[in-house]
N, C-alpha and C. Protein backbone atom coordinates (compact mmCIF):
# COMPACT_ATOMS: atom_id res chain seq x y z
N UNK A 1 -64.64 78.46 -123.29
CA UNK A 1 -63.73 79.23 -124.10
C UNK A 1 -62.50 78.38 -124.41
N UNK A 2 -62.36 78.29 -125.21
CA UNK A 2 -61.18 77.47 -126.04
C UNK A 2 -60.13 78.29 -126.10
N UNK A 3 -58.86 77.89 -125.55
CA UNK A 3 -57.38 79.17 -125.84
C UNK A 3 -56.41 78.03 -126.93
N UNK A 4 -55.91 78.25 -127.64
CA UNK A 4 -54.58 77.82 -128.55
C UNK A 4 -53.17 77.77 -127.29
N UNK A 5 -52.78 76.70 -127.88
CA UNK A 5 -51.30 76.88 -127.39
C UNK A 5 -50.81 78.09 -126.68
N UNK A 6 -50.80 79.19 -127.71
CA UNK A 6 -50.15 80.39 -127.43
C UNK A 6 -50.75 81.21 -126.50
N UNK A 7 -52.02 81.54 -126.92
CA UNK A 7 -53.33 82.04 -125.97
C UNK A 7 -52.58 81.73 -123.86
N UNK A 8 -52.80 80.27 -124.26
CA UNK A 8 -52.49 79.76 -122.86
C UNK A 8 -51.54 80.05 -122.12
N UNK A 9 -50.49 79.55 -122.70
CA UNK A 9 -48.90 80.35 -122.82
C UNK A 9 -49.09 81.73 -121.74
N UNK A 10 -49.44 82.78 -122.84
CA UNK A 10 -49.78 84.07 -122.56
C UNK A 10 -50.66 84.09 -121.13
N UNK A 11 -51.39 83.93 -121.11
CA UNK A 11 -52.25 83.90 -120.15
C UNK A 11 -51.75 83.26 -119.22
N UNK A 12 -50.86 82.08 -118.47
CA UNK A 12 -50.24 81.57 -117.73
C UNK A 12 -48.88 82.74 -117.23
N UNK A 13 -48.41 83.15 -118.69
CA UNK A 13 -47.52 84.10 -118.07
C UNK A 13 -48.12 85.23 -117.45
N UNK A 14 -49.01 85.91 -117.45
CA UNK A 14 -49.79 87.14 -117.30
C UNK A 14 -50.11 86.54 -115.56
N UNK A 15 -50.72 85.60 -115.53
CA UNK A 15 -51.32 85.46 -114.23
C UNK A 15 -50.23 84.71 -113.17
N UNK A 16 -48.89 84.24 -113.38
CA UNK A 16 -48.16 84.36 -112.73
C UNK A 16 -47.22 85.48 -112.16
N UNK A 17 -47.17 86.61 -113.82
CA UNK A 17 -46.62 87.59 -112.73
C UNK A 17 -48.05 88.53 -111.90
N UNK A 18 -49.09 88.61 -111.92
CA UNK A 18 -50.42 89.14 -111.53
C UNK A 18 -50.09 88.48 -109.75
N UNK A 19 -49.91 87.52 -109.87
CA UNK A 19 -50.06 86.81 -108.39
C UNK A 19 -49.03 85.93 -108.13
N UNK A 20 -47.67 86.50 -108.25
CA UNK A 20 -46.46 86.73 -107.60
C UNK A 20 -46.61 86.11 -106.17
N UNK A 21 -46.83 87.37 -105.68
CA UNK A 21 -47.28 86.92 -104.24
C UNK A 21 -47.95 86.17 -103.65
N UNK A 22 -48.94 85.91 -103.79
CA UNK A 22 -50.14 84.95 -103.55
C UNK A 22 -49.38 83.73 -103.73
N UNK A 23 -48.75 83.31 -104.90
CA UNK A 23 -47.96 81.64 -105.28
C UNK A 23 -47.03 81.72 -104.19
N UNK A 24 -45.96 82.95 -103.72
CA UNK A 24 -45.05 82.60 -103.09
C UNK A 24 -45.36 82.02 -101.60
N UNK A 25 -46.86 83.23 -101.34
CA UNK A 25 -47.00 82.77 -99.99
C UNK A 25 -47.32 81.02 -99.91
N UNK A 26 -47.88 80.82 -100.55
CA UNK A 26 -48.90 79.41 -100.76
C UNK A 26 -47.68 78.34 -100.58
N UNK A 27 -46.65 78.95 -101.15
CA UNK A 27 -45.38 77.86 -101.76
C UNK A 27 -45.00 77.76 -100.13
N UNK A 28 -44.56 79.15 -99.61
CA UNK A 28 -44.05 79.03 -98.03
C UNK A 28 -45.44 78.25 -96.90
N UNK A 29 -46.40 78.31 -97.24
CA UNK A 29 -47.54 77.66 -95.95
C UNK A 29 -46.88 75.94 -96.10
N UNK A 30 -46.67 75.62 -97.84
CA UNK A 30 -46.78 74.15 -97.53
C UNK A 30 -45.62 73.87 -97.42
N UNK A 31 -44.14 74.52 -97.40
CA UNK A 31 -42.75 74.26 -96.92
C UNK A 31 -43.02 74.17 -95.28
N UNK A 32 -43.59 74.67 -94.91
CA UNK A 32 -43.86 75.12 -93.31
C UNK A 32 -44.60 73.90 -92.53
N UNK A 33 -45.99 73.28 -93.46
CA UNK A 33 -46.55 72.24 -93.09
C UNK A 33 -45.73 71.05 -93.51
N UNK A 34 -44.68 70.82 -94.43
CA UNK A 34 -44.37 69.30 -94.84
C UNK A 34 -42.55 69.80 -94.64
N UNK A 35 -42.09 70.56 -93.77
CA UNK A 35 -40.58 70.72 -93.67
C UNK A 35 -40.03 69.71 -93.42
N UNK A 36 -40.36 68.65 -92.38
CA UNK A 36 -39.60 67.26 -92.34
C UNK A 36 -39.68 66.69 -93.68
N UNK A 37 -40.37 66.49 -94.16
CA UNK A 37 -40.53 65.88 -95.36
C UNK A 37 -39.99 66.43 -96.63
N UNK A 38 -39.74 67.66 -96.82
CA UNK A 38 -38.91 68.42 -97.53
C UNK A 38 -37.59 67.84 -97.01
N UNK A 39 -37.01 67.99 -96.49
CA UNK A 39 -35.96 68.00 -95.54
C UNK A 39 -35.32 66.67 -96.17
N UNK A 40 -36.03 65.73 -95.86
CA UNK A 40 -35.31 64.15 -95.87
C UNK A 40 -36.09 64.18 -97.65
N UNK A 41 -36.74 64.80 -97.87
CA UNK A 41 -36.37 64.23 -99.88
C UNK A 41 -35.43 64.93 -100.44
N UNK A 42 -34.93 66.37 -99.78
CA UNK A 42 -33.46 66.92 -100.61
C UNK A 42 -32.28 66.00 -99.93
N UNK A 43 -32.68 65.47 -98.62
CA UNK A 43 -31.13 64.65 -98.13
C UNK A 43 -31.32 63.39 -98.89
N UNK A 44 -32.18 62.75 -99.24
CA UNK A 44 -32.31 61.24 -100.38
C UNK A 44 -31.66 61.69 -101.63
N UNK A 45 -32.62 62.93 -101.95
CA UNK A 45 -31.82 63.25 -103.09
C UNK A 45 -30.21 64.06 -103.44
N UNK A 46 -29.73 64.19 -102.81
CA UNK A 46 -28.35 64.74 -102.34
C UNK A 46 -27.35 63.34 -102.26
N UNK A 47 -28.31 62.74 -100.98
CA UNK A 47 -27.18 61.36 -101.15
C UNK A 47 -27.30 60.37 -102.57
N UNK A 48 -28.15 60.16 -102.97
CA UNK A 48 -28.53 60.07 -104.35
C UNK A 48 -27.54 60.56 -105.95
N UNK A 49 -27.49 61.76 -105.82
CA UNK A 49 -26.75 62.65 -106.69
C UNK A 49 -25.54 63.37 -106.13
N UNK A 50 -24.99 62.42 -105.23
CA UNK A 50 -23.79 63.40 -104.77
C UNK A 50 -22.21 63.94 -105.67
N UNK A 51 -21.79 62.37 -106.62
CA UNK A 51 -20.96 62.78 -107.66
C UNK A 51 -21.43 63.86 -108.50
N UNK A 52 -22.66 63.78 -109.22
CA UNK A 52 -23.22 64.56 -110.13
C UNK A 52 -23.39 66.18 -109.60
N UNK A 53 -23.95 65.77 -108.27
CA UNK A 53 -23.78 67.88 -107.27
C UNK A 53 -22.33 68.42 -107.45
N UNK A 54 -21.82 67.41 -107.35
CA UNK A 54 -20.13 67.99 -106.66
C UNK A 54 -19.28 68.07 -108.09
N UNK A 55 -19.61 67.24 -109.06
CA UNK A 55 -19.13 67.79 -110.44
C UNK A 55 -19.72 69.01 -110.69
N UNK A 56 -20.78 69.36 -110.66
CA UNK A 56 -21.67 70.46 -111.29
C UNK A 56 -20.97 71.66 -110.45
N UNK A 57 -21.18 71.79 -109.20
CA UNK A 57 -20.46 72.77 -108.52
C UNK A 57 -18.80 72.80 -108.53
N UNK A 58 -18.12 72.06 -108.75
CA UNK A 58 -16.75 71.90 -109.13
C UNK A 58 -16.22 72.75 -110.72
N UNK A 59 -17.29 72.39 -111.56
CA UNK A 59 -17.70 72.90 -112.85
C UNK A 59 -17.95 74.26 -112.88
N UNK A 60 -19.17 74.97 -112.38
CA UNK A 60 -19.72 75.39 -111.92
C UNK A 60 -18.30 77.04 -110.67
N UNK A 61 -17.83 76.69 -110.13
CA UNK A 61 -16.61 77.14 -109.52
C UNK A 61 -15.68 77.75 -110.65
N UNK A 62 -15.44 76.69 -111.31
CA UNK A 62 -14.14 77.10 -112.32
C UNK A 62 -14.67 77.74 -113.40
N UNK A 63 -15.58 78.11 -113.74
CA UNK A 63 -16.57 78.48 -114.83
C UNK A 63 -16.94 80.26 -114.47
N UNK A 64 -16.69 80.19 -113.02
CA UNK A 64 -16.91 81.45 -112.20
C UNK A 64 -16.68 81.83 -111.09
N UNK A 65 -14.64 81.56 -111.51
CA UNK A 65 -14.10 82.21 -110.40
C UNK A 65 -13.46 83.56 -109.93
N UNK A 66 -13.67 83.92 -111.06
CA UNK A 66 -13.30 85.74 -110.82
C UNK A 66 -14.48 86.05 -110.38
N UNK A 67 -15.70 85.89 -110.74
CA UNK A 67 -16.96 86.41 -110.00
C UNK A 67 -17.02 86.41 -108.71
N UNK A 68 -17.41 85.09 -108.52
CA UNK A 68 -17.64 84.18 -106.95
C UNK A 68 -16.22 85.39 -106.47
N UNK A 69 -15.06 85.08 -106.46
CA UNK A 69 -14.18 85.66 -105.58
C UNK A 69 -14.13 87.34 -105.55
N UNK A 70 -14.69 88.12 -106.70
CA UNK A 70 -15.12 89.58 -106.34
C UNK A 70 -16.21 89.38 -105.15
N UNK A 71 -17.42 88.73 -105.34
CA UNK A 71 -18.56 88.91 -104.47
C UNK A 71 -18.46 88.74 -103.26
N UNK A 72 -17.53 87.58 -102.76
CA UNK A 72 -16.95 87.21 -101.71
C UNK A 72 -15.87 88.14 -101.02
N UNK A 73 -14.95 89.17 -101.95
CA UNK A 73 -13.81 90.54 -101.56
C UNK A 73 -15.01 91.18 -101.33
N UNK A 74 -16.36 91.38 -102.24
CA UNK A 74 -17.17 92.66 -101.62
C UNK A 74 -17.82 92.29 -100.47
N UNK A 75 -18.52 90.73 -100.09
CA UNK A 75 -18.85 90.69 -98.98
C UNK A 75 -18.49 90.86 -97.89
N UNK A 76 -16.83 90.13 -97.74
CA UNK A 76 -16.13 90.29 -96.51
C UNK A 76 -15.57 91.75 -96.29
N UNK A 77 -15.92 92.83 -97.21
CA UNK A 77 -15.34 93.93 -96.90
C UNK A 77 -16.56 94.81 -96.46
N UNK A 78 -18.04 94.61 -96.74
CA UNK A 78 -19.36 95.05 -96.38
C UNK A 78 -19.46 94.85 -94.98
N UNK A 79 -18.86 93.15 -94.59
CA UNK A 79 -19.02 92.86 -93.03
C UNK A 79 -18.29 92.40 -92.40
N UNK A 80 -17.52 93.47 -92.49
CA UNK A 80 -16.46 93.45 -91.06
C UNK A 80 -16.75 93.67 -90.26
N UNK A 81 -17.49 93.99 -90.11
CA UNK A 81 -17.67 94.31 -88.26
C UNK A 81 -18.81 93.26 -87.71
N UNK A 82 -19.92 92.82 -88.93
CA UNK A 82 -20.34 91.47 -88.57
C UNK A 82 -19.53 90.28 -88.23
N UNK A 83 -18.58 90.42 -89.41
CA UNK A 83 -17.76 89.40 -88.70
C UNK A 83 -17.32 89.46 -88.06
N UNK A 84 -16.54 90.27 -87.32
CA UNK A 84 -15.89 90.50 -85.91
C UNK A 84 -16.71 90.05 -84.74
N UNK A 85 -17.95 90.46 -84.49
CA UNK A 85 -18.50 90.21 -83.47
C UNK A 85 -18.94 89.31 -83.59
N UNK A 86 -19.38 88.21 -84.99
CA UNK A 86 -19.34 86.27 -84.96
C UNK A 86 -18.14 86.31 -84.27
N UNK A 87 -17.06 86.64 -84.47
CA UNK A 87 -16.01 86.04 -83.88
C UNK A 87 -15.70 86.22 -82.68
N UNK A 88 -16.02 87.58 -81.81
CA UNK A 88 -16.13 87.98 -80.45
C UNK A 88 -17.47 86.84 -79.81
N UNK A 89 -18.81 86.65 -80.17
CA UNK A 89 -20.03 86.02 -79.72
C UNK A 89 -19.62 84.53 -80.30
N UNK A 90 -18.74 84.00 -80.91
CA UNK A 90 -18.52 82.51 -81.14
C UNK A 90 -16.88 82.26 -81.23
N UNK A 91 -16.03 82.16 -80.05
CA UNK A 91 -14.95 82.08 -80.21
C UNK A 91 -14.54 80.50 -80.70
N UNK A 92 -15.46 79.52 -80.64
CA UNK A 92 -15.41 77.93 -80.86
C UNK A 92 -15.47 77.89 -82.34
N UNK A 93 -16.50 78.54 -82.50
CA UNK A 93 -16.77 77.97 -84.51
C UNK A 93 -15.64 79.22 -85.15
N UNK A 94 -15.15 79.80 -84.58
CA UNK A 94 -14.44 80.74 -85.23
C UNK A 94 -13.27 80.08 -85.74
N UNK A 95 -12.48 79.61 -84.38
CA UNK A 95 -11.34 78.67 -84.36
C UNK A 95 -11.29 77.99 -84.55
N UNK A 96 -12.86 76.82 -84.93
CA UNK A 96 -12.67 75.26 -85.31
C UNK A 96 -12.77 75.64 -86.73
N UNK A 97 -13.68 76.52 -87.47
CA UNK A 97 -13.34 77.13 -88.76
C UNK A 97 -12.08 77.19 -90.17
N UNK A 98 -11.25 78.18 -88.77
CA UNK A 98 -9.77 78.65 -88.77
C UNK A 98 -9.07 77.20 -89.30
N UNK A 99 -9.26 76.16 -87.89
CA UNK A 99 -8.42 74.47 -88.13
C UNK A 99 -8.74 74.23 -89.48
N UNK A 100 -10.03 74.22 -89.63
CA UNK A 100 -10.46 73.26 -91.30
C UNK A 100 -9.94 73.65 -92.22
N UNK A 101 -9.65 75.30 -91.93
CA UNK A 101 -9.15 76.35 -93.16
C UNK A 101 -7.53 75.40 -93.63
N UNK A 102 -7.15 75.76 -92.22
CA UNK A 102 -6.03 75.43 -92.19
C UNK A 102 -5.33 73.94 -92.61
N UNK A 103 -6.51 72.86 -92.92
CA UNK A 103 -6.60 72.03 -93.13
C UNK A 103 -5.83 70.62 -92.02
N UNK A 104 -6.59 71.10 -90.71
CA UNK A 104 -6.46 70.01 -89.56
C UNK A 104 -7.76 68.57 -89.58
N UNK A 105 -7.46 67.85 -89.47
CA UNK A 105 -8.48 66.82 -89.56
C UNK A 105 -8.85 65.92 -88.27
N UNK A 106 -9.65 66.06 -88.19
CA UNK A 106 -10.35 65.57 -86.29
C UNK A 106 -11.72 65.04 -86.50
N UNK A 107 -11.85 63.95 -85.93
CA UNK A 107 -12.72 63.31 -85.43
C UNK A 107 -14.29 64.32 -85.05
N UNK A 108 -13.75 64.79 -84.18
CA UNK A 108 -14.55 65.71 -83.37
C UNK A 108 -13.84 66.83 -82.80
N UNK A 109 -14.56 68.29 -83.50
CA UNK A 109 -13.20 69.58 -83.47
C UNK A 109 -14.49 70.37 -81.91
N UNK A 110 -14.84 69.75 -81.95
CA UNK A 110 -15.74 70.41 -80.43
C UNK A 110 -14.63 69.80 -79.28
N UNK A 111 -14.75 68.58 -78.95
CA UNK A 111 -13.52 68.09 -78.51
C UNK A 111 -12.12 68.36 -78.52
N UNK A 112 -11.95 68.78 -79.50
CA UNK A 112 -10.36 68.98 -79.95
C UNK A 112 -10.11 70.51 -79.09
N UNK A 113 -11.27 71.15 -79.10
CA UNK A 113 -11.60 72.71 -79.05
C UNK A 113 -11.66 72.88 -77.64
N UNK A 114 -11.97 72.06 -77.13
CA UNK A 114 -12.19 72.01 -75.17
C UNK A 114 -10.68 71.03 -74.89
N UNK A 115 -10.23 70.35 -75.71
CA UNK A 115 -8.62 70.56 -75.19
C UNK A 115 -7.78 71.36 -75.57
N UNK A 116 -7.81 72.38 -76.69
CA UNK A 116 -7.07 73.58 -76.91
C UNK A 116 -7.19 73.93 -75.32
N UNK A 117 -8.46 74.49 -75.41
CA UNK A 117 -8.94 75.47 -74.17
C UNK A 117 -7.94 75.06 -72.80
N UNK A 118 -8.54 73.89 -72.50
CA UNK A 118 -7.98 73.57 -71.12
C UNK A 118 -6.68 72.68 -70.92
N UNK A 119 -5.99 73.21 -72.12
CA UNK A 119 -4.27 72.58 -72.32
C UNK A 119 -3.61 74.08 -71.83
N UNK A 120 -3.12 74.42 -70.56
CA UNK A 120 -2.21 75.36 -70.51
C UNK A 120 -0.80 75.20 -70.19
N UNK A 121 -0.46 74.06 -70.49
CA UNK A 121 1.58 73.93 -70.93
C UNK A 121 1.46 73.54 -72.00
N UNK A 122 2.72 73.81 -72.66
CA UNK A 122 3.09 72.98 -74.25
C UNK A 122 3.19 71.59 -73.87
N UNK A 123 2.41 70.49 -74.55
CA UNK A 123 2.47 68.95 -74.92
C UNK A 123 3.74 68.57 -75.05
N UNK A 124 4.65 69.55 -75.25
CA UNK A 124 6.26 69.29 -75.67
C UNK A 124 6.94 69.19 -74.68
N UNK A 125 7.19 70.60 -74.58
CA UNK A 125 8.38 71.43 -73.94
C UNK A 125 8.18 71.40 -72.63
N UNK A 126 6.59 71.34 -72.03
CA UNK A 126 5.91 71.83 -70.62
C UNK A 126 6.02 73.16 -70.68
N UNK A 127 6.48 74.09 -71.50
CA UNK A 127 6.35 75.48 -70.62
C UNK A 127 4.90 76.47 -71.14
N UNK A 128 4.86 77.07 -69.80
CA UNK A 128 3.48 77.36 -69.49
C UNK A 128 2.78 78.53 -71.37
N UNK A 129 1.25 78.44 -71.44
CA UNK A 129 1.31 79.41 -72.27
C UNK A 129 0.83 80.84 -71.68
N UNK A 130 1.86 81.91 -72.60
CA UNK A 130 1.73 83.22 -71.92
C UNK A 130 1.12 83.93 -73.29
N UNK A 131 1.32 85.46 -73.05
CA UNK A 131 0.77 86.21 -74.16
C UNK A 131 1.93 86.35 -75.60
N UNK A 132 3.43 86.00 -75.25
CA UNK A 132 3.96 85.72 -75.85
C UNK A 132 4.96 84.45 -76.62
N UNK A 133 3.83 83.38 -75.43
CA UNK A 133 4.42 82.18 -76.48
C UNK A 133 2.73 81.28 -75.89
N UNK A 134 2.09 81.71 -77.26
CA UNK A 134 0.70 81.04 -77.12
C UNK A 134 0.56 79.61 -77.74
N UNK A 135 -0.42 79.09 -77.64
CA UNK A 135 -0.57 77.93 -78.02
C UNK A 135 -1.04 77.60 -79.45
N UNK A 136 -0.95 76.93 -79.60
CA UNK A 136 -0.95 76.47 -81.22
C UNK A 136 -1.29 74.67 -81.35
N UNK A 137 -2.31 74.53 -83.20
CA UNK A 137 -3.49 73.13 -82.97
C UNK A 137 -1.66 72.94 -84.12
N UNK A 138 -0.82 71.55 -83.42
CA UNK A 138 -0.14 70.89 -84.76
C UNK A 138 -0.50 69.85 -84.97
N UNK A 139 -0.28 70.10 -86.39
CA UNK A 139 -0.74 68.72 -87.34
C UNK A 139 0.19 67.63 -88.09
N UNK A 140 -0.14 66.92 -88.81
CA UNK A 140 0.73 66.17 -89.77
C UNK A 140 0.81 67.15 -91.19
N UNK A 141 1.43 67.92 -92.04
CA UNK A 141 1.30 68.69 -93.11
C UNK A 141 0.37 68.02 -94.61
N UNK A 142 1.17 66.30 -94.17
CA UNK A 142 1.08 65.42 -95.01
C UNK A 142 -0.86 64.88 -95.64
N UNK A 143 -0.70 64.54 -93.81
CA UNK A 143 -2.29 63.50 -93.97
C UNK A 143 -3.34 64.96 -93.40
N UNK A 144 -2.68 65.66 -92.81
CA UNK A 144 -3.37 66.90 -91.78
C UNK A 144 -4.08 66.55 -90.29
N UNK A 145 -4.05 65.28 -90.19
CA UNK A 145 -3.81 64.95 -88.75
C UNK A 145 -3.85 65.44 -87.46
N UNK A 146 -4.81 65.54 -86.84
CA UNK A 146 -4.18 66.90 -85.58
C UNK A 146 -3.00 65.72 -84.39
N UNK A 147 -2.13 66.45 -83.93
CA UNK A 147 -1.28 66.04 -83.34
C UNK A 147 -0.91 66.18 -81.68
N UNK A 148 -1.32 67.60 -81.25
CA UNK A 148 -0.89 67.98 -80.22
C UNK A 148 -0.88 69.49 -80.06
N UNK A 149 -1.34 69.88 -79.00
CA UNK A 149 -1.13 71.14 -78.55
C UNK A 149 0.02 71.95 -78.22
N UNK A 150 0.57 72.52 -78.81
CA UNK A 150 2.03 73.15 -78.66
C UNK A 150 2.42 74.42 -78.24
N UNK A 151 3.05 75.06 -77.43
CA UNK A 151 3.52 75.98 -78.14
C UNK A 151 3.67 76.91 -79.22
N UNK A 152 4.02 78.29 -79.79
CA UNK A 152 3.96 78.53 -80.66
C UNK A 152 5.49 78.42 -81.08
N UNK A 153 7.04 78.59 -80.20
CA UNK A 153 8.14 78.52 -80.49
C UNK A 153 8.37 77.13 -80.59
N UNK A 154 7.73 76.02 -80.12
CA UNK A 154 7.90 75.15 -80.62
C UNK A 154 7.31 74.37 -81.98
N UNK A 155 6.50 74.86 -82.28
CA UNK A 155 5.70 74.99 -83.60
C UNK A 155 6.02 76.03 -84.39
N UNK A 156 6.30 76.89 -84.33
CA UNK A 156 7.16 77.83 -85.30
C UNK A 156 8.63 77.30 -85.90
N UNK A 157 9.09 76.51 -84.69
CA UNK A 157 10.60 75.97 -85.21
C UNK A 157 10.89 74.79 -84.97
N UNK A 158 10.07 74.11 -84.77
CA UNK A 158 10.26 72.37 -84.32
C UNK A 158 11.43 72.27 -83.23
N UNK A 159 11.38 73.94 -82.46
CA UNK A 159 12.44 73.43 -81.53
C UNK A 159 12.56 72.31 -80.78
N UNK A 160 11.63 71.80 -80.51
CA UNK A 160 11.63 70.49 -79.46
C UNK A 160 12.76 69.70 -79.95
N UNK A 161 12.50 69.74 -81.25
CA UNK A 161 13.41 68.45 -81.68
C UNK A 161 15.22 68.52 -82.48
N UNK A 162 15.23 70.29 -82.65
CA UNK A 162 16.45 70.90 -82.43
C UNK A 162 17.31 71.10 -81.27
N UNK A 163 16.50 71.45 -80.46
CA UNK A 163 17.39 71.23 -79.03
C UNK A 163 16.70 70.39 -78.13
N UNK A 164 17.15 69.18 -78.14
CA UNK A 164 16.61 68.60 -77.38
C UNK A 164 17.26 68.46 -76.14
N UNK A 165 16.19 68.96 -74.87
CA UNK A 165 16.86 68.77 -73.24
C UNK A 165 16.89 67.78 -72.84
N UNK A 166 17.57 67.21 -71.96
CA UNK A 166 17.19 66.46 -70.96
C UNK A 166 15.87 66.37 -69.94
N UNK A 167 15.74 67.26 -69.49
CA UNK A 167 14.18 67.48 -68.59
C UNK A 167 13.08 67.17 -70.14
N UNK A 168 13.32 67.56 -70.74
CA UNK A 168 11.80 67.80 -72.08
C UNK A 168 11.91 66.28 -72.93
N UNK A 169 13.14 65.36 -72.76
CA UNK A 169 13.40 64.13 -73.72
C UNK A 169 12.40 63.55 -73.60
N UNK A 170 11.36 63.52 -72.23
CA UNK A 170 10.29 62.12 -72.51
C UNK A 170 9.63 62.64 -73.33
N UNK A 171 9.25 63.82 -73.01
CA UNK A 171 8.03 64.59 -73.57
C UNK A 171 8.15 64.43 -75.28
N UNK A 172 9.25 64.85 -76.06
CA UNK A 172 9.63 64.60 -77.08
C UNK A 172 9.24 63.33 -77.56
N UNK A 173 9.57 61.90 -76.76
CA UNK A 173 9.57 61.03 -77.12
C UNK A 173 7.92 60.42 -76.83
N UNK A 174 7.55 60.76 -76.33
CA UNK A 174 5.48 60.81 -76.02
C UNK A 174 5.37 61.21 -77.71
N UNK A 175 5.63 62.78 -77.55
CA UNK A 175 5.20 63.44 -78.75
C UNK A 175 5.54 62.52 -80.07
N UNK A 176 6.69 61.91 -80.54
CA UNK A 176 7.24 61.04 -81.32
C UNK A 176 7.03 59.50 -81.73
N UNK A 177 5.68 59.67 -80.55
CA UNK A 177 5.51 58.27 -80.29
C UNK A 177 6.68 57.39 -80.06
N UNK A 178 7.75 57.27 -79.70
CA UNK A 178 8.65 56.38 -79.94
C UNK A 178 8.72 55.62 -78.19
């Protein structure tokens, strides 16, 4: 049987939506059997096309940013309470998150994250952290730099370096590098 152009056309469309399913499963068996190999030809091709991704999505962003940012107000308002309990069941990626947001820059924020944790005086001042003068990641504003574990009154007001004590001067001068 001989089909025309169009014939074929037709008939290709007909039997793709007919067996929908059947293609999708088929598509998932051989993602499943060749996933390494999937894997490292989107990372070739990624490192490959990385100006060209990051224009397109840069493009792509500004082209649709009232959208993107409704979908994102309706998502985060659908899951709040998902998110809450990521944030109760992952207090690490929550807060190393938070830093990036915040635009801190580290080497390694797993690290950075287990000396938050187990820093309990200010890097500055020495005084201990309580429920009302907690600790805080400071940075450089400039380069974003992480710097030191602080205080929050001393990071709220650069007191260290407004009043400077006598007992706290080395510490200052550690912190100052000088």
């Amino acid at each position: 049987m001989v089909q025309t152009k169009k014939e074929r056309k037709e008939y290709m469309k007909q039997y793709n939506i007919d067996n929908r399913e059947k293609r999708r499963e088929k598509r998932r068996e051989y993602y499943l059997r060749n996933k390494a190999r999937e894997a490292e030809t989107a990372k070739l091709y990624h490192e490959k096309n990385k100006e060209q991704l990051n224009a397109y999505n840069k493009q792509y962003y500004n082209d649709n940013r009232g959208i993107l940012n409704k979908k994102s107000r309706e998502y985060q308002a659908n899951n709040k309470e998902q998110a809450r309990e990521y944030k109760k069941n992952n207090p690490d990626k929550a807060k190393i998150s938070s830093w990036k947001y915040q635009g801190v820059i580290h080497h390694d924020y797993n690290a950075l994250y287990d000396r938050y944790i187990n820093t309990h005086i200010c890097d500055v001042c020495a005084y201990p952290f309580d429920k009302t003068n907690w600790r805080c990641i400071d940075h450089d504003h400039s380069t974003g730099l992480f710097r030191q574990v602080i205080c929050h009154n001393c990071n709220n007001r650069d007191y260290w370096i407004k009043v400077l004590k006598y007992q706290n001067y080395q510490n200052c001068l550690k912190y100052l590098n000088l």
